[in-house]
Protein backbone atom coordinates (compact mmCIF):
# COMPACT_ATOMS: atom_id res chain seq x y z
CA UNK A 1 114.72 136.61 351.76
CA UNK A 2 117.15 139.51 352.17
CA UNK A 3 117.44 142.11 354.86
CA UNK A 4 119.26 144.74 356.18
CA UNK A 5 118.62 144.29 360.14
CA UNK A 6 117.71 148.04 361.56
CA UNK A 7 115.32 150.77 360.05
CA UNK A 8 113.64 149.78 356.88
CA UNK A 9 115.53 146.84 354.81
CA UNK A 10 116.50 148.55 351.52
CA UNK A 11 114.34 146.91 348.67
CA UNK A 12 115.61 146.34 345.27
CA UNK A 13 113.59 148.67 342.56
CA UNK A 14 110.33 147.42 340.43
CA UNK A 15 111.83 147.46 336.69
CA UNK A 16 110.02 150.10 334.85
CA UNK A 17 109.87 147.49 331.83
CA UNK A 18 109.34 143.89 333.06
CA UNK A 19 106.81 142.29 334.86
CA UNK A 20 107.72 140.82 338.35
CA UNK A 21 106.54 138.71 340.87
CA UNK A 22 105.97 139.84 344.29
CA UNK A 23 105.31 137.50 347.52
CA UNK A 24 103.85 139.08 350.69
CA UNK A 25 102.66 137.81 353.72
CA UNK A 26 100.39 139.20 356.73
CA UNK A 27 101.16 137.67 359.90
CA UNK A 28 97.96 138.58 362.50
CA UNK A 29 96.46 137.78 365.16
CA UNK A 30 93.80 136.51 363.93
CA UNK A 31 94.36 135.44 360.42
CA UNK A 32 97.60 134.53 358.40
CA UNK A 33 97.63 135.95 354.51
CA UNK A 34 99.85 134.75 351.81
CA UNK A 35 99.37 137.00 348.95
CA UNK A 36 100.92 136.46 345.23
CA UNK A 37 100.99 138.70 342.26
CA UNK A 38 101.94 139.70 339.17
CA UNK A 39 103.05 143.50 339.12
CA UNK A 40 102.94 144.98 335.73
CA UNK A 41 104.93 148.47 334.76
CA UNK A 42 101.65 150.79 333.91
CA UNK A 43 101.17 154.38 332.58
CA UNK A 44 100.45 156.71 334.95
CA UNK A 45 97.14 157.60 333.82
CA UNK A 46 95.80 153.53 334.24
CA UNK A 47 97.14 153.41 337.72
CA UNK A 48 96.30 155.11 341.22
CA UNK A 49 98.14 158.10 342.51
CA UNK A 50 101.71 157.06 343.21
CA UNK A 51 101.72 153.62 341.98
CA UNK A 52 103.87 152.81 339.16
CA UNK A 53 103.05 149.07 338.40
CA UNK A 54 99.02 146.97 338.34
CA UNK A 55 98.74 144.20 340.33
CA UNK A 56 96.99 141.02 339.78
CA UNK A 57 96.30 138.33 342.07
CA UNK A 58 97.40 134.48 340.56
CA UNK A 59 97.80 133.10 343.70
CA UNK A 60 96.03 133.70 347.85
CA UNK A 61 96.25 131.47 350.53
CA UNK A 62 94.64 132.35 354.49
CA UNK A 63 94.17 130.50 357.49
CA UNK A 64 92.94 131.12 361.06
CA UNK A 65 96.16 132.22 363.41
CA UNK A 66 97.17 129.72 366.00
CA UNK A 67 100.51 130.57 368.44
CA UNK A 68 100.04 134.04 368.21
CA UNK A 69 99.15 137.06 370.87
CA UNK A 70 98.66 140.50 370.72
CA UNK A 71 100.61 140.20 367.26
CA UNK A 72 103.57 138.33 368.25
CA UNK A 73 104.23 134.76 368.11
CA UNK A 74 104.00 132.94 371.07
CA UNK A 75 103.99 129.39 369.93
CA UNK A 76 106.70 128.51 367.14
CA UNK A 77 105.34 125.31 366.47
CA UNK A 78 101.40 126.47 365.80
CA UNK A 79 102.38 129.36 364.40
CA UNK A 80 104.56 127.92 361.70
CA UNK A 81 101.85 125.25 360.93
CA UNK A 82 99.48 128.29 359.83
CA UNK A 83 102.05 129.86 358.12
CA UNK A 84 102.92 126.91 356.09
CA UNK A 85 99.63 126.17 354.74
CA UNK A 86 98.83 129.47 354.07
CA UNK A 87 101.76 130.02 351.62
CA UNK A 88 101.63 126.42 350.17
CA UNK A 89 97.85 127.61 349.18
CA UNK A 90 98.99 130.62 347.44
CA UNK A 91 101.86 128.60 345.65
CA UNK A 92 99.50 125.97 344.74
CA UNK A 93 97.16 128.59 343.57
CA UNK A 94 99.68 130.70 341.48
CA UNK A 95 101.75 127.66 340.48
CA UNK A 96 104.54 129.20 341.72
CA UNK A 97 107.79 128.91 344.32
CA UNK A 98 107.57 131.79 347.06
CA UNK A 99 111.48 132.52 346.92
CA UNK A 100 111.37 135.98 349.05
CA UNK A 101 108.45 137.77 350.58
CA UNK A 102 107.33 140.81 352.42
CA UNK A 103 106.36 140.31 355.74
CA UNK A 104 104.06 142.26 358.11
CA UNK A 105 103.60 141.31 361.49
CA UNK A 106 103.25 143.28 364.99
CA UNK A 107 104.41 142.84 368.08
CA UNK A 108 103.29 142.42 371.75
CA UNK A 109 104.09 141.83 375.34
CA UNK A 110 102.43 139.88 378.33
CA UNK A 111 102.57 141.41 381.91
CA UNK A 112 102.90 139.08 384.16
CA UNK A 113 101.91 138.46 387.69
CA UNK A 114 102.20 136.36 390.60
CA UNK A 115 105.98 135.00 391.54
CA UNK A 116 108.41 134.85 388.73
CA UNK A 117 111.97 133.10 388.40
CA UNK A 118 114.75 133.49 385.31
CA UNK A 119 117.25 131.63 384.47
CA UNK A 120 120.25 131.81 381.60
CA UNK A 121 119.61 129.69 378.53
CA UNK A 122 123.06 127.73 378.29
CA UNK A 123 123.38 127.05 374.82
CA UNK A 124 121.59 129.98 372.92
CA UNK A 125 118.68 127.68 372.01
CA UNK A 126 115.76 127.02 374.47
CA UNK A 127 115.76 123.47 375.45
CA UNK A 128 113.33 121.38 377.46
CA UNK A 129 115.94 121.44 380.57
CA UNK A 130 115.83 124.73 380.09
CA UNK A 131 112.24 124.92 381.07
CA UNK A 132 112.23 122.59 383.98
CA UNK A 133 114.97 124.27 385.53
CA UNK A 134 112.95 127.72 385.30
CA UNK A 135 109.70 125.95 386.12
CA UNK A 136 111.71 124.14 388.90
CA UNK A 137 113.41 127.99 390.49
CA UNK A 138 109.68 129.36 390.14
CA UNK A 139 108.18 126.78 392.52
CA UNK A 140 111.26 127.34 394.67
CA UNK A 141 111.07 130.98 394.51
CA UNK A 142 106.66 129.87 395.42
CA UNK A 143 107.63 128.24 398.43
CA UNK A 144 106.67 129.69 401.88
CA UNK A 145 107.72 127.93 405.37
CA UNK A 146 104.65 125.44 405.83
CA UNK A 147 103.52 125.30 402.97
CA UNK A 148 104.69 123.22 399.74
CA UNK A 149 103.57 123.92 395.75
CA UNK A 150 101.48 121.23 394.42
CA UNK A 151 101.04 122.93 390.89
CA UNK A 152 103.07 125.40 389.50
CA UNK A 153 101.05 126.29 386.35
CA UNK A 154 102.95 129.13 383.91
CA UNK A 155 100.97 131.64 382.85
CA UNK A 156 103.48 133.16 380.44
CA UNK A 157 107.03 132.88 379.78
CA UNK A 158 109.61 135.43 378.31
CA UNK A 159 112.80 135.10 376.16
CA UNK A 160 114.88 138.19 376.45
CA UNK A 161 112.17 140.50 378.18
CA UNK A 162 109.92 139.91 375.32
CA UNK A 163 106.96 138.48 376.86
CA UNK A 164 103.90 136.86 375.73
CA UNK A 165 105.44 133.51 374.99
CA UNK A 166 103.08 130.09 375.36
CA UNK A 167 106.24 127.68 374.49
CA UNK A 168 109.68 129.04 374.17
CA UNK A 169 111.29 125.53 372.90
CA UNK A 170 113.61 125.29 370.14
CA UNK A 171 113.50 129.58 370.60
CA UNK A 172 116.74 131.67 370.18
CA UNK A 173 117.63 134.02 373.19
CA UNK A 174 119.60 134.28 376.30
CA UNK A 175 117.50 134.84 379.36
CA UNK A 176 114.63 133.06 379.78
CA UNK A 177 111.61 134.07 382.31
CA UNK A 178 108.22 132.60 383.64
CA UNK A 179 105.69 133.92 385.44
CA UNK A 180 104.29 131.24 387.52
CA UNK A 181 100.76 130.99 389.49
CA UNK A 182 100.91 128.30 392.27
CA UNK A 183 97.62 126.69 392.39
CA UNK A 184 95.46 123.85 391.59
CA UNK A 185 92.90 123.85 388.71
CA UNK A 186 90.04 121.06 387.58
CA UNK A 187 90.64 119.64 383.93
CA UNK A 188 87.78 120.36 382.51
CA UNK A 189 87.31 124.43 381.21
CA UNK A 190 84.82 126.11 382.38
CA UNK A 191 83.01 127.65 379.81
CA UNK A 192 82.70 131.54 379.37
CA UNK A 193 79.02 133.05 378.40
CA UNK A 194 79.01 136.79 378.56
CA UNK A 195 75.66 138.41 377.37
CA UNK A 196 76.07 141.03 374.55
CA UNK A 197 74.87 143.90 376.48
CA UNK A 198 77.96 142.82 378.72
CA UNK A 199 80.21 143.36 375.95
CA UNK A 200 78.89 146.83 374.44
CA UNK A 201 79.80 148.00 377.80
CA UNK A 202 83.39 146.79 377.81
CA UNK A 203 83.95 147.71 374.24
CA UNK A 204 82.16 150.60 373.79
CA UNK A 205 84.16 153.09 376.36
CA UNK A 206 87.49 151.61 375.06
CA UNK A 207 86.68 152.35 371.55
CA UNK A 208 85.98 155.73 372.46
CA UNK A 209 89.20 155.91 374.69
CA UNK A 210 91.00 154.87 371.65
CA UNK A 211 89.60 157.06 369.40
CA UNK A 212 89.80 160.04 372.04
CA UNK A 213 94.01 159.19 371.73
CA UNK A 214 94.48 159.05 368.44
CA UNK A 215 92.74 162.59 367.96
CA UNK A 216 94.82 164.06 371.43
CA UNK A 217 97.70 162.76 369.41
CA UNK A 218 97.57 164.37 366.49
CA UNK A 219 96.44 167.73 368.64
CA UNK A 220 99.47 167.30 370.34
CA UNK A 221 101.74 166.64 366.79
CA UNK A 222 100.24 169.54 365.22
CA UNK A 223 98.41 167.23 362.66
CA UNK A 224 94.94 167.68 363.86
CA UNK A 225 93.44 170.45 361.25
CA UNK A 226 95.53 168.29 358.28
CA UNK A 227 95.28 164.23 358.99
CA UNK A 228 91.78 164.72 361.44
CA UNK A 229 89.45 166.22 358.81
CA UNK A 230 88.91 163.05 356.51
CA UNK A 231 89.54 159.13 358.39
CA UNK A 232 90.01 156.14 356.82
CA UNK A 233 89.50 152.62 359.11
CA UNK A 234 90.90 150.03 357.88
CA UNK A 235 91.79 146.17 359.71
CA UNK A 236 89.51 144.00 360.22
CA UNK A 237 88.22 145.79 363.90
CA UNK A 238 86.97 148.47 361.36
CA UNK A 239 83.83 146.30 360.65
CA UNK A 240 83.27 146.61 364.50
CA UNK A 241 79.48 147.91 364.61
CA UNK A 242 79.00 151.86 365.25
CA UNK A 243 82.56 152.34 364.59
CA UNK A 244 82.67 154.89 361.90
CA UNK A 245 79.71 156.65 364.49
CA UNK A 246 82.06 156.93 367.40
CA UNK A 247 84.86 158.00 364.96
CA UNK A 248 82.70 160.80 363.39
CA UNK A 249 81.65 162.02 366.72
CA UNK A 250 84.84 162.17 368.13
CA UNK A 251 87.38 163.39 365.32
CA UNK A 252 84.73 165.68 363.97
CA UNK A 253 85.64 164.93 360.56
CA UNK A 254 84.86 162.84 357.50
CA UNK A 255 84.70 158.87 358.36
CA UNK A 256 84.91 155.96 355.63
CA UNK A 257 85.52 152.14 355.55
CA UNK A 258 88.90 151.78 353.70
CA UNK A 259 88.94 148.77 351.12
CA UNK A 260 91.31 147.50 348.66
CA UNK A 261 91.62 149.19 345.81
CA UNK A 262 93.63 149.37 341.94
CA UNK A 263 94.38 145.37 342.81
CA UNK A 264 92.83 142.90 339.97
CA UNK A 265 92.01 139.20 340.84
CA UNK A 266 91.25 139.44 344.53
CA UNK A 267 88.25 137.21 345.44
CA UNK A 268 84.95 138.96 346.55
CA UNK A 269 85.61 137.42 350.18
CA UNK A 270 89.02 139.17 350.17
CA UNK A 271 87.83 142.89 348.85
CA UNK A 272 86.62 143.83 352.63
CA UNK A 273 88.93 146.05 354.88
CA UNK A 274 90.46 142.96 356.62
CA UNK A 275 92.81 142.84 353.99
CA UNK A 276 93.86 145.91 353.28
CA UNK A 277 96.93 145.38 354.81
CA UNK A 278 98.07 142.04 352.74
CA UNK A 279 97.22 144.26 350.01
CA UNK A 280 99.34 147.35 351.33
CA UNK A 281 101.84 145.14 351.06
CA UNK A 282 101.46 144.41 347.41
CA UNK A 283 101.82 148.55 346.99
CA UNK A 284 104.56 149.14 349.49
CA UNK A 285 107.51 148.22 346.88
CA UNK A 286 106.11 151.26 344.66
CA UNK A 287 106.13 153.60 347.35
CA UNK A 288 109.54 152.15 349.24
CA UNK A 289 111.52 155.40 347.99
CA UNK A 290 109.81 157.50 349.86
CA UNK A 291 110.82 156.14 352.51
CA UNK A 292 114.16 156.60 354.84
CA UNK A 293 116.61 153.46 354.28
CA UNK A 294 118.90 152.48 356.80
CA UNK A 295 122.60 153.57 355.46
CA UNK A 296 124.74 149.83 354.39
CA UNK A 297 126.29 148.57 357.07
CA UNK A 298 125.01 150.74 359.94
CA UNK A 299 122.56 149.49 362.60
CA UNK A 300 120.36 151.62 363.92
CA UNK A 301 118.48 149.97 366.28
CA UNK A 302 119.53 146.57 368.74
CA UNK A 303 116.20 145.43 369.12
CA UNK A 304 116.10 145.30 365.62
CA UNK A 305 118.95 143.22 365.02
CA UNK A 306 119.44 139.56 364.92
CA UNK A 307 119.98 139.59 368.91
CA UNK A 308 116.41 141.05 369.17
CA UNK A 309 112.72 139.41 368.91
CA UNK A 310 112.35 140.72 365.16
CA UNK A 311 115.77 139.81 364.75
CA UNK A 312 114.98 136.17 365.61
CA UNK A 313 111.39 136.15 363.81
CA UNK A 314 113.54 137.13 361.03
CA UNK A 315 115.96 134.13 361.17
CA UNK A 316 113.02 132.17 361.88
CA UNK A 317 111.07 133.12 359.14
CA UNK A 318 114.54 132.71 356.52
CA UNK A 319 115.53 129.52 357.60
CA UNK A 320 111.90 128.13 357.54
CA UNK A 321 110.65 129.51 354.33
């Protein structure tokens, strides 16, 4: 796995003669997707517009996500087990080594309420002390004259100001957070039944308010009249019912489900818009020149970089695969 930490890592060009093998991997919240094929130089004429090579599928592997939020990973441990298995099912599939892959994750941050405490992470590396002696300056920080903590239950730490994180052991960073609610709970969870006319009227207004953005956004860009006129949803939240109505209505344009397409070998269960962007992946190596590289040996961005949180997914993800 090779990168160049800062805008887009500069990719090493398909061969316009030989067949390759390409490696890509969708990290969600939801689902993990290890993808492996076979990319074969094509004519122009047998292949979509702007592609230059046909994939085919010889090896998939998916699980359900665990130790991941909003996107970002949360829990190294749970994470990495779903990760794992994943890939090992594509390799077992294709009969092949992943050696480098393509990664495409997003990422996310927990608010945080009640009393919070930080403290510095001595050695670079989360440890256990670590966490007891943040635990131990939240309930400190908790106390009021009178009055003592019996339970001081984290509801989210941070590593760095990136929030969001369940465990931050074994975790690279220097300052370390948690947010910390001081109260008792039972053991048992109490279970959550919410009626589905409940839901539609949660979901429903914030699907509009999301659609209602995207089109003031590209008002506001200048896009509008170009990009609005025809949609394409795609993600697995595209298969959300009445969707593609609220879209239509809103955007006042054309509205279609986007699906994989110009990929051979996918399984039927794999051909829906969930993953499109596994396969996106597959295509982005085709399409990589059209897009702005980061100059050698300049960094562009810190957060980027290995002191950042996709700096230390990154590490994670090379020294672990």
């Amino acid at each position: 796995m090779h990168s160049q930490h800062g805008l887009t890592p500069r990719l090493k060009p398909l061969s316009a003669r030989r067949s390759t093998t390409l490696s890509v991997l969708d990290i969600g919240t939801s689902k993990v997707v290890c993808l492996i094929a076979e990319l074969q130089p094509a004519e122009a004429l047998t292949t979509l517009k702007g592609r230059t090579h046909l994939a085919r599928i010889i090896g998939i592997g998916h699980q359900r996500s665990h130790g991941l939020k909003g996107g970002a990973i949360v829990d190294l441990e749970a994470a990495e087990g779903a990760i794992r298995q994943a890939v090992h099912a594509a390799e077992r599939m294709a009969k092949v080594e992943v050696q480098s892959v393509i990664v495409n994750m997003s990422g996310g941050r927990l608010a945080s309420q009640h009393f919070q405490a930080r403290v510095n992470v001595r050695t670079g590396t989360v440890t256990g002390a670590d966490v007891e002696r943040v635990l131990e300056t939240a309930s400190a920080h908790g106390v009021s004259p009178g009055r003592a903590v019996l339970h001081a239950l984290p509801t989210g730490y941070a590593l760095d100001g990136q929030g969001a994180v369940i465990d931050p052991s074994g975790m690279i960073g220097e300052a370390l957070m948690v947010a910390v609610h001081g109260v008792g709970e039972d053991e048992g969870e109490t279970p959550n039944h919410v009626p589905r006319s409940q839901l539609v009227r949660i979901i429903k207004p914030r699907v509009e308010e999301v659609v209602e953005l995207v089109r003031d956004r590209l008002r506001a860009a200048g896009f509008a009249a170009q990009a609005g006129r025809r949609v394409v949803l795609t993600g697995g939240a595209s298969q959300l019912v009445g969707l593609p109505e609220v879209t239509r209505r809103v955007m006042q344009g054309q509205v279609r489900i986007g699906r994989p397409l110009g990929i051979r070998g996918l399984p039927e269960a794999a051909k829906g818009p969930a993953f499109s962007a596994a396969v996106g992946l597959l295509v982005y190596p085709q399409v990589a020149h059209a897009e702005h590289f980061e100059p050698r040996g300049q960094r562009a961005f810190a957060g980027t970089g290995t002191d950042g949180y996709i700096g230390r997914v990154y590490e994670w993800l090379k020294q672990g695969f």
